[in-house]
C-alpha atoms as a PDB file:
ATOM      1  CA  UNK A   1      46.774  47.407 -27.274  1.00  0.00           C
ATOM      2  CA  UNK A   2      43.054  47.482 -27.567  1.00  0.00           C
ATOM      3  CA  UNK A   3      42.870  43.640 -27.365  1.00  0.00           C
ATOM      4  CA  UNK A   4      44.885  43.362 -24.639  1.00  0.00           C
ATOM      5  CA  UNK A   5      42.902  45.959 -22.845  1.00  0.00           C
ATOM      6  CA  UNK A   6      39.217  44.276 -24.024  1.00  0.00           C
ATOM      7  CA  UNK A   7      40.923  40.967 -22.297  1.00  0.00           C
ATOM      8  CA  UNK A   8      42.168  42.434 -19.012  1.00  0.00           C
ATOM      9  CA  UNK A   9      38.548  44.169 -18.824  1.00  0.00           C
ATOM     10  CA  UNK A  10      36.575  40.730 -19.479  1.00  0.00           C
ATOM     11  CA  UNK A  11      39.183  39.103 -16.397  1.00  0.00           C
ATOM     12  CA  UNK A  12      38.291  41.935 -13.810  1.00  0.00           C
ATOM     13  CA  UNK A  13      34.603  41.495 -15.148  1.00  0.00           C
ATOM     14  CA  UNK A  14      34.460  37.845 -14.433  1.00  0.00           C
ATOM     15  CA  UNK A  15      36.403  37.885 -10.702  1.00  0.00           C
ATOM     16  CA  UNK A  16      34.592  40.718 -10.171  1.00  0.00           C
ATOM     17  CA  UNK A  17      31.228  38.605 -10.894  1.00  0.00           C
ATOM     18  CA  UNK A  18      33.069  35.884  -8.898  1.00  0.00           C
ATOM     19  CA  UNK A  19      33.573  37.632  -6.018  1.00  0.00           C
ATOM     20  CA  UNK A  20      30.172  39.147  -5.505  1.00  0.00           C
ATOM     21  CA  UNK A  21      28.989  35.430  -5.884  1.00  0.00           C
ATOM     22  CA  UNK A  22      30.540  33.692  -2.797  1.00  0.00           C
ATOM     23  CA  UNK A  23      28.482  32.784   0.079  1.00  0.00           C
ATOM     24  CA  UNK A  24      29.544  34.813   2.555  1.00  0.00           C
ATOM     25  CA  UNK A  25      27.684  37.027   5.176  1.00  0.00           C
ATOM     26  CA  UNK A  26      27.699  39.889   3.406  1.00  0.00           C
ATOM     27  CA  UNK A  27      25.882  38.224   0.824  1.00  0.00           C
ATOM     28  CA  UNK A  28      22.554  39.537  -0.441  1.00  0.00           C
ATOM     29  CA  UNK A  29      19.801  37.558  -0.751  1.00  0.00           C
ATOM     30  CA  UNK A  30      16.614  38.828  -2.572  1.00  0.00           C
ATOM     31  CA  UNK A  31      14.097  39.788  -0.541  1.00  0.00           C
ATOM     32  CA  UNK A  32      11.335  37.541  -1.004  1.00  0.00           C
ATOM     33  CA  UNK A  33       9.330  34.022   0.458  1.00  0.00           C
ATOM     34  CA  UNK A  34      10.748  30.994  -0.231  1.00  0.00           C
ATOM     35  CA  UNK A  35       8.206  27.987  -0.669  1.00  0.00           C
ATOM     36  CA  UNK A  36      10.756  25.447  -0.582  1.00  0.00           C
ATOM     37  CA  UNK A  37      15.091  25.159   0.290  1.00  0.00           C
ATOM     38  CA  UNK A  38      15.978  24.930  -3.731  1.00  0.00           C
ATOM     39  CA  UNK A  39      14.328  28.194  -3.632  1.00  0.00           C
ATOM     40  CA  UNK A  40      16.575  29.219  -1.118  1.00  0.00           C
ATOM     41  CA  UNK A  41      19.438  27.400  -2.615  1.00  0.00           C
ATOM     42  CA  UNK A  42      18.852  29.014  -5.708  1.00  0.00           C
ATOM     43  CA  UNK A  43      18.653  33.075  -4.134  1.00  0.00           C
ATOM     44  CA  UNK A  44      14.888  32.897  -6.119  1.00  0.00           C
ATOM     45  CA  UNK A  45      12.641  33.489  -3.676  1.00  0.00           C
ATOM     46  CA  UNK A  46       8.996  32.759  -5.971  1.00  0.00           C
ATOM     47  CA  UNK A  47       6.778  35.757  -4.030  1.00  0.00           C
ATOM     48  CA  UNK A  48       7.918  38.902  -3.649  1.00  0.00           C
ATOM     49  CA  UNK A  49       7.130  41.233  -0.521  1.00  0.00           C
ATOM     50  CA  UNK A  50       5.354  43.771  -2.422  1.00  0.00           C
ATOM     51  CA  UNK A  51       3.081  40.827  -3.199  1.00  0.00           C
ATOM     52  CA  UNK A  52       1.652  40.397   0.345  1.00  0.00           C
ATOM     53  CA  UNK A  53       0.520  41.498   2.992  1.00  0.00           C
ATOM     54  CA  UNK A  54       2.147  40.532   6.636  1.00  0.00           C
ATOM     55  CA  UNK A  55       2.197  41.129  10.030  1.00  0.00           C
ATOM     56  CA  UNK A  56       6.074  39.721   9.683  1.00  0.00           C
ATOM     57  CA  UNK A  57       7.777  41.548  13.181  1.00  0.00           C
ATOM     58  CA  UNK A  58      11.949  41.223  12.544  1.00  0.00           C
ATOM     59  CA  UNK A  59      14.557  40.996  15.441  1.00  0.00           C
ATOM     60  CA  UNK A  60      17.312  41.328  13.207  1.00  0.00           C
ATOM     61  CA  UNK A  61      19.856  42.029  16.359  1.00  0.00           C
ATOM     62  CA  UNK A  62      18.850  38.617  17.746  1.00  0.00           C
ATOM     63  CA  UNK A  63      18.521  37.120  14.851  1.00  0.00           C
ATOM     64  CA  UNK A  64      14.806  36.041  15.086  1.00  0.00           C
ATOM     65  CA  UNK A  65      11.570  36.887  13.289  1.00  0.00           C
ATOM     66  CA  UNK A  66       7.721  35.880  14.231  1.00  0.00           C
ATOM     67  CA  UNK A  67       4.857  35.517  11.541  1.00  0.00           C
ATOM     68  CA  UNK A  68       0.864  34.989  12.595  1.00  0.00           C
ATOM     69  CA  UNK A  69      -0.841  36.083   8.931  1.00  0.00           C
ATOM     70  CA  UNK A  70      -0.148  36.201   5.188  1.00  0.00           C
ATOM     71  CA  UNK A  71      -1.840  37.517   2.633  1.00  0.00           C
ATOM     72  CA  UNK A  72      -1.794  37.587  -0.982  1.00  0.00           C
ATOM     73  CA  UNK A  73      -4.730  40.125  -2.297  1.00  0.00           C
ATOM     74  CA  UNK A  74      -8.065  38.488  -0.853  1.00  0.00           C
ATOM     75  CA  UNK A  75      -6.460  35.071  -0.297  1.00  0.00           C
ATOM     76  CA  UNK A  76      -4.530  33.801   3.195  1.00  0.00           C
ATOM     77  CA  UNK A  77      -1.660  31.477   2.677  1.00  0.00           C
ATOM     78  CA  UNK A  78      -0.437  28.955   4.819  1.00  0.00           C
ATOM     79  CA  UNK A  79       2.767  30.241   6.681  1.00  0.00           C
ATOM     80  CA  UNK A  80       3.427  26.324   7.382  1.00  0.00           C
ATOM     81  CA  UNK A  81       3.672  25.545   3.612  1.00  0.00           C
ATOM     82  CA  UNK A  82       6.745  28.386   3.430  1.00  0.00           C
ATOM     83  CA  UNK A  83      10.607  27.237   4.330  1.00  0.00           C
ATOM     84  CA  UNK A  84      11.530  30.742   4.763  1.00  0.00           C
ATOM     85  CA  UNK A  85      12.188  34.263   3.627  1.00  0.00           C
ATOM     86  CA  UNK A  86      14.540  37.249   3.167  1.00  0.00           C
ATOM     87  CA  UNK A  87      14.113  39.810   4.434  1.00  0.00           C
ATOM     88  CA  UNK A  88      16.665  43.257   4.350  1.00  0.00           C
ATOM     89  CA  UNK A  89      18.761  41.070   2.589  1.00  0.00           C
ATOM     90  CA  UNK A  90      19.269  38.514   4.959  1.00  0.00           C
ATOM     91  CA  UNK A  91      17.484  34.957   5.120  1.00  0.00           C
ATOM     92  CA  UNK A  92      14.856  33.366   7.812  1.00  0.00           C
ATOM     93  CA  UNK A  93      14.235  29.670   8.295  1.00  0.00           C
ATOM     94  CA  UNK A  94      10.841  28.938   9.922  1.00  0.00           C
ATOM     95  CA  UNK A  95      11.606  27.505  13.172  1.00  0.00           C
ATOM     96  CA  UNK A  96       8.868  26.636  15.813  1.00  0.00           C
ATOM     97  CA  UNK A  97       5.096  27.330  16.045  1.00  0.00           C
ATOM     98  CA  UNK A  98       3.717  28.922  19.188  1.00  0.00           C
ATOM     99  CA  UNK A  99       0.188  27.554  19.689  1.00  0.00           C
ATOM    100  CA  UNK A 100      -1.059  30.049  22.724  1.00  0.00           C
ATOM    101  CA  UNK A 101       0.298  33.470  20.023  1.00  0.00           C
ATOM    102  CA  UNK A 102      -1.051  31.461  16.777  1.00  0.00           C
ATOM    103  CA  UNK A 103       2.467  32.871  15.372  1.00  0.00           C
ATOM    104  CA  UNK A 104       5.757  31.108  13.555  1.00  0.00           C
ATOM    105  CA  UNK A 105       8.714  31.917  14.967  1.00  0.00           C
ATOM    106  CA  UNK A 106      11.642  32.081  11.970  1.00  0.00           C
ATOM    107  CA  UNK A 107      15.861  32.294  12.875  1.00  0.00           C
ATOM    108  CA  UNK A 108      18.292  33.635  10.944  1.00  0.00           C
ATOM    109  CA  UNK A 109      20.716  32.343   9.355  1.00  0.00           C
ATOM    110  CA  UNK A 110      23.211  33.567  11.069  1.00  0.00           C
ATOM    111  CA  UNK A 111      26.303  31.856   9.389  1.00  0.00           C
ATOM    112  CA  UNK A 112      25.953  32.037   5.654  1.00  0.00           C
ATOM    113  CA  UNK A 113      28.466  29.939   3.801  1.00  0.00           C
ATOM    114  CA  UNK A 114      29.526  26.366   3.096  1.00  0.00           C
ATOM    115  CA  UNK A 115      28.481  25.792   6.631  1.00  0.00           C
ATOM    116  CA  UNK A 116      25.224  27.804   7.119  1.00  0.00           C
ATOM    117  CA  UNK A 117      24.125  28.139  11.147  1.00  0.00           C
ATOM    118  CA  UNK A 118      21.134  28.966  12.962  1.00  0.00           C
ATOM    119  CA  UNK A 119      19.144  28.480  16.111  1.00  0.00           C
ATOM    120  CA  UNK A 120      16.413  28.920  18.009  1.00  0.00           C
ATOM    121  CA  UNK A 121      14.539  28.150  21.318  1.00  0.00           C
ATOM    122  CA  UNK A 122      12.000  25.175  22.864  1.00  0.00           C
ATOM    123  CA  UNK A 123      10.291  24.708  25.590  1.00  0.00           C
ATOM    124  CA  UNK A 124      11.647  21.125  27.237  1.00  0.00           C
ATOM    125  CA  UNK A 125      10.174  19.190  29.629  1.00  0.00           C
ATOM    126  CA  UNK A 126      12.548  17.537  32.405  1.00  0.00           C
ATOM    127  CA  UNK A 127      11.871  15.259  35.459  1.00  0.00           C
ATOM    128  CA  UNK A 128      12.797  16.166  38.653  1.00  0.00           C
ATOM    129  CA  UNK A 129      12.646  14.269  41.704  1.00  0.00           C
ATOM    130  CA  UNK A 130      11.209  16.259  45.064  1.00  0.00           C
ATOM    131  CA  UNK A 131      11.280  14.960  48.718  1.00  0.00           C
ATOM    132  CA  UNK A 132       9.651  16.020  51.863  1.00  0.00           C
ATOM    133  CA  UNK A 133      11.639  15.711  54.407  1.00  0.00           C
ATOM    134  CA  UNK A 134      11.115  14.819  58.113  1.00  0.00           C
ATOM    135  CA  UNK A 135      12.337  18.106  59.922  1.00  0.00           C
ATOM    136  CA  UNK A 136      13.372  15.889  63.440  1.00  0.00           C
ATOM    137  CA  UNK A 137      15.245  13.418  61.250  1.00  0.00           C
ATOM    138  CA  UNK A 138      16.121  15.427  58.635  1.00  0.00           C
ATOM    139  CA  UNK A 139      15.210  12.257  56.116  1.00  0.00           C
ATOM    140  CA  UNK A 140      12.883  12.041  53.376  1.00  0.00           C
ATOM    141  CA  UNK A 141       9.467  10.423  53.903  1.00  0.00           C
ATOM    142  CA  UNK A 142       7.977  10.828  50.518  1.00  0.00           C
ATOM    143  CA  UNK A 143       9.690  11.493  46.920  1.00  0.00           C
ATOM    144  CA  UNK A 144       7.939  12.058  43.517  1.00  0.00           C
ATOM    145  CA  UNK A 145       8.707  13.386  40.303  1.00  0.00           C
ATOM    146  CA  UNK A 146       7.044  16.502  38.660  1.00  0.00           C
ATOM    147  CA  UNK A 147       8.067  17.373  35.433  1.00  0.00           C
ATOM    148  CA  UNK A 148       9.726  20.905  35.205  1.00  0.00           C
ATOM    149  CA  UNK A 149      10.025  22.792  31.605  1.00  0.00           C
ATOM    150  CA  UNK A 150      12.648  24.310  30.851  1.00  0.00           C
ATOM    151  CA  UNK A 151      14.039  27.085  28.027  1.00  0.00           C
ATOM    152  CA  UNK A 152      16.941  25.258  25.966  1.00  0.00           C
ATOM    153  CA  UNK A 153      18.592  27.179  22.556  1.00  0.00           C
ATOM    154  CA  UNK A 154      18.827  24.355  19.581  1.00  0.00           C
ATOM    155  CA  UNK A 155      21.923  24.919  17.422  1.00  0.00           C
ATOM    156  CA  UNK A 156      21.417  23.436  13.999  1.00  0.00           C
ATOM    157  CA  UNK A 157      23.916  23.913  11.199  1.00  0.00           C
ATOM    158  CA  UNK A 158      22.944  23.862   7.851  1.00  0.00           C
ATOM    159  CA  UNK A 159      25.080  22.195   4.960  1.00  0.00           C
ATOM    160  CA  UNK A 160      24.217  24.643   1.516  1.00  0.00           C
ATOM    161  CA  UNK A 161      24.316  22.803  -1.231  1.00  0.00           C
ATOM    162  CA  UNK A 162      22.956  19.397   0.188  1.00  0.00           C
ATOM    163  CA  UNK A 163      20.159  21.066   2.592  1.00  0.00           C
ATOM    164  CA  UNK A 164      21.468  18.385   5.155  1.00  0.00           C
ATOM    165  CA  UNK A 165      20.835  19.658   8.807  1.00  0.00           C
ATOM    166  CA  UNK A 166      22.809  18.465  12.377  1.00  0.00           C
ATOM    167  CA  UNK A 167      23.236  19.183  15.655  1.00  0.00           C
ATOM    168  CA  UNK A 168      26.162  21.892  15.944  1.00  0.00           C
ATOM    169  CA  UNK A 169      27.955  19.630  18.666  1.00  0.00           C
ATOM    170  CA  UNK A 170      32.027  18.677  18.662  1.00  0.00           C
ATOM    171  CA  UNK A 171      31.804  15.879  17.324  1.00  0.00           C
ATOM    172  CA  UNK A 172      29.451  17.217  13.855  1.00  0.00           C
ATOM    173  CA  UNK A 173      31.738  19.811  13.187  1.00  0.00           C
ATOM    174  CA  UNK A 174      34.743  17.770  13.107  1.00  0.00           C
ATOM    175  CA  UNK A 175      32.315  15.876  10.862  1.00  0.00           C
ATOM    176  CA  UNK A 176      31.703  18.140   8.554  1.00  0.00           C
ATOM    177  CA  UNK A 177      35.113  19.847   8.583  1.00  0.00           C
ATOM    178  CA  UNK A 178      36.829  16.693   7.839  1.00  0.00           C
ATOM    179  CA  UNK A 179      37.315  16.990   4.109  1.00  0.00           C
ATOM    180  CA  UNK A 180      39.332  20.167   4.500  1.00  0.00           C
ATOM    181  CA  UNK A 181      42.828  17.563   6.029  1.00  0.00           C
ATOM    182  CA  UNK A 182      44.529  20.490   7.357  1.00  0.00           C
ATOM    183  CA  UNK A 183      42.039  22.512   9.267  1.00  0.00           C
ATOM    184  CA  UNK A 184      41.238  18.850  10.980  1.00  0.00           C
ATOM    185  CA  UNK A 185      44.534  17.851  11.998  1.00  0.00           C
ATOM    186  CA  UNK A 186      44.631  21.375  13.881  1.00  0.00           C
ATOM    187  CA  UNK A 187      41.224  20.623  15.668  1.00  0.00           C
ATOM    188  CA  UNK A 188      41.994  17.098  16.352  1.00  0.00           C
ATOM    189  CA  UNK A 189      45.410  18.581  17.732  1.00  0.00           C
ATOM    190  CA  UNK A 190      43.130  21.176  20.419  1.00  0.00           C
ATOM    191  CA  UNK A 191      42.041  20.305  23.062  1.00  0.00           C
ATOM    192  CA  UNK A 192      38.511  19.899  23.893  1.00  0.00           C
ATOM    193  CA  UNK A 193      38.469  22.474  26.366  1.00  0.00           C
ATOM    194  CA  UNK A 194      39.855  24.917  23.861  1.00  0.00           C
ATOM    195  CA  UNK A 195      37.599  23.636  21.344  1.00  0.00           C
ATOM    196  CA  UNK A 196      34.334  24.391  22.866  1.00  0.00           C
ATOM    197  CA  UNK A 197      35.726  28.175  23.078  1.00  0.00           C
ATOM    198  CA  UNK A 198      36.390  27.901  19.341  1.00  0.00           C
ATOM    199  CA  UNK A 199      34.445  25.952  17.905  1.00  0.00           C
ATOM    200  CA  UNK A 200      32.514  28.477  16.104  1.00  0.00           C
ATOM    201  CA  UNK A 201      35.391  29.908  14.752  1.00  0.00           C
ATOM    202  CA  UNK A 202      36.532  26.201  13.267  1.00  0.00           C
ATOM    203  CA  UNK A 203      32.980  26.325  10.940  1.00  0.00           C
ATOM    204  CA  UNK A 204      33.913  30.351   9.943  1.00  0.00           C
ATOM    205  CA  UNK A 205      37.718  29.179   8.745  1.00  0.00           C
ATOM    206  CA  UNK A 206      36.049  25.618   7.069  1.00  0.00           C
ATOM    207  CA  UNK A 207      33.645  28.052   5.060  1.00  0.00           C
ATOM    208  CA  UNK A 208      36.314  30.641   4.151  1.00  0.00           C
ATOM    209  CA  UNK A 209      38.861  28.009   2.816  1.00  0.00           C
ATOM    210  CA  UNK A 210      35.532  25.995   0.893  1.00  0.00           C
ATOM    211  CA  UNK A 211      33.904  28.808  -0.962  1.00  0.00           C
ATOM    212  CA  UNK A 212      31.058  27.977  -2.510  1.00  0.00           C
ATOM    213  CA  UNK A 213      29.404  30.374  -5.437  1.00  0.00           C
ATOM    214  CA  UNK A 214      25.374  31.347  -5.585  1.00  0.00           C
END
């Protein structure tokens, strides 16, 4: 009775340790910087917080983060040479650098998994053809181009173990979905309307049905 009771403990010990393993959202990463992605990868980040000092500002409910300084006692490190941190328990890739602030921007992962997602947002230049027009004719006399920016979000999913990242467009995820047959014989079966609606939702079921452990 005591073997069989030393044996059922050692299962619920080991799915137990299992469970708390899987990449999911609720996983928690150590708080730390990450130098590099195996660091990441690995959940090892090699500096700890309480080994710095930071003017780090988190957005947590948008899913953003901006960085200008780092210290480590007397000595300033280069934010650039940093893929990331965690922070709260949840992980940052650096993103973009804003030249007029002098400050990283870093987004959070905001699907953890199989399937990791993020995104953030640049400033895109677009040309756009103007005309004066001849108010008696109503025809144009003179048309140039000026080049308008323009705010667009990039949406960049991140494949964990490889470290392999792609646009998050219709024709990626299907992509990257495709070795799980079933779940791509539904998406091929939606239509692309429907699709764009769920799309997000495809990536979440892919990553549920293709655990992978940390």
């Amino acid at each position: 009775m005591k073997y069989l009771f030393t044996s059922f403990f050692i299962l619920f010990f080991s799915l137990s340790y299992s469970q708390n393993n899987k990449l999911t959202n609720s996983f928690k990463f150590k708080n730390g910087l990450y130098k590099t992605y195996e660091e990441f990868k690995n959940n090892q980040p090699s500096i700890s917080w309480d080994n710095v000092q930071s003017d780090v500002v988190v957005m947590e409910i948008i899913h953003k983060a901006k960085m200008s300084q780092l210290k480590q006692g007397d000595s300033l490190l280069f934010i650039d040479d940093f893929w990331g941190f965690s922070i709260n328990n949840i992980p940052y890739k650096k993103s973009t650098f804003n030249t007029k602030t002098n400050s990283f921007t870093f987004s959070g992962i905001q699907l953890r998994g199989n399937i990791c997602y993020y995104e953030y947002k640049i400033e895109k230049e677009k040309p756009v053809k103007v005309s004066a027009y001849n108010p008696k004719t109503g025809k144009p006399f003179r048309t140039s181009t000026i080049i308008k920016k323009e705010i667009i979000t990039k949406k960049i999913m991140l494949q964990f173990l490889s470290g392999k990242e792609i646009d998050y467009t219709l024709e990626n995820v299907e992509k990257w979905i495709s070795s799980d047959e079933k779940l791509l014989k539904t998406f091929q079966e939606t239509k692309v309307k429907e699709l764009s609606k769920k799309l997000f939702k495809f990536v979440q079921i892919f990553n549920d049905r293709n655990p992978i452990q940390i």
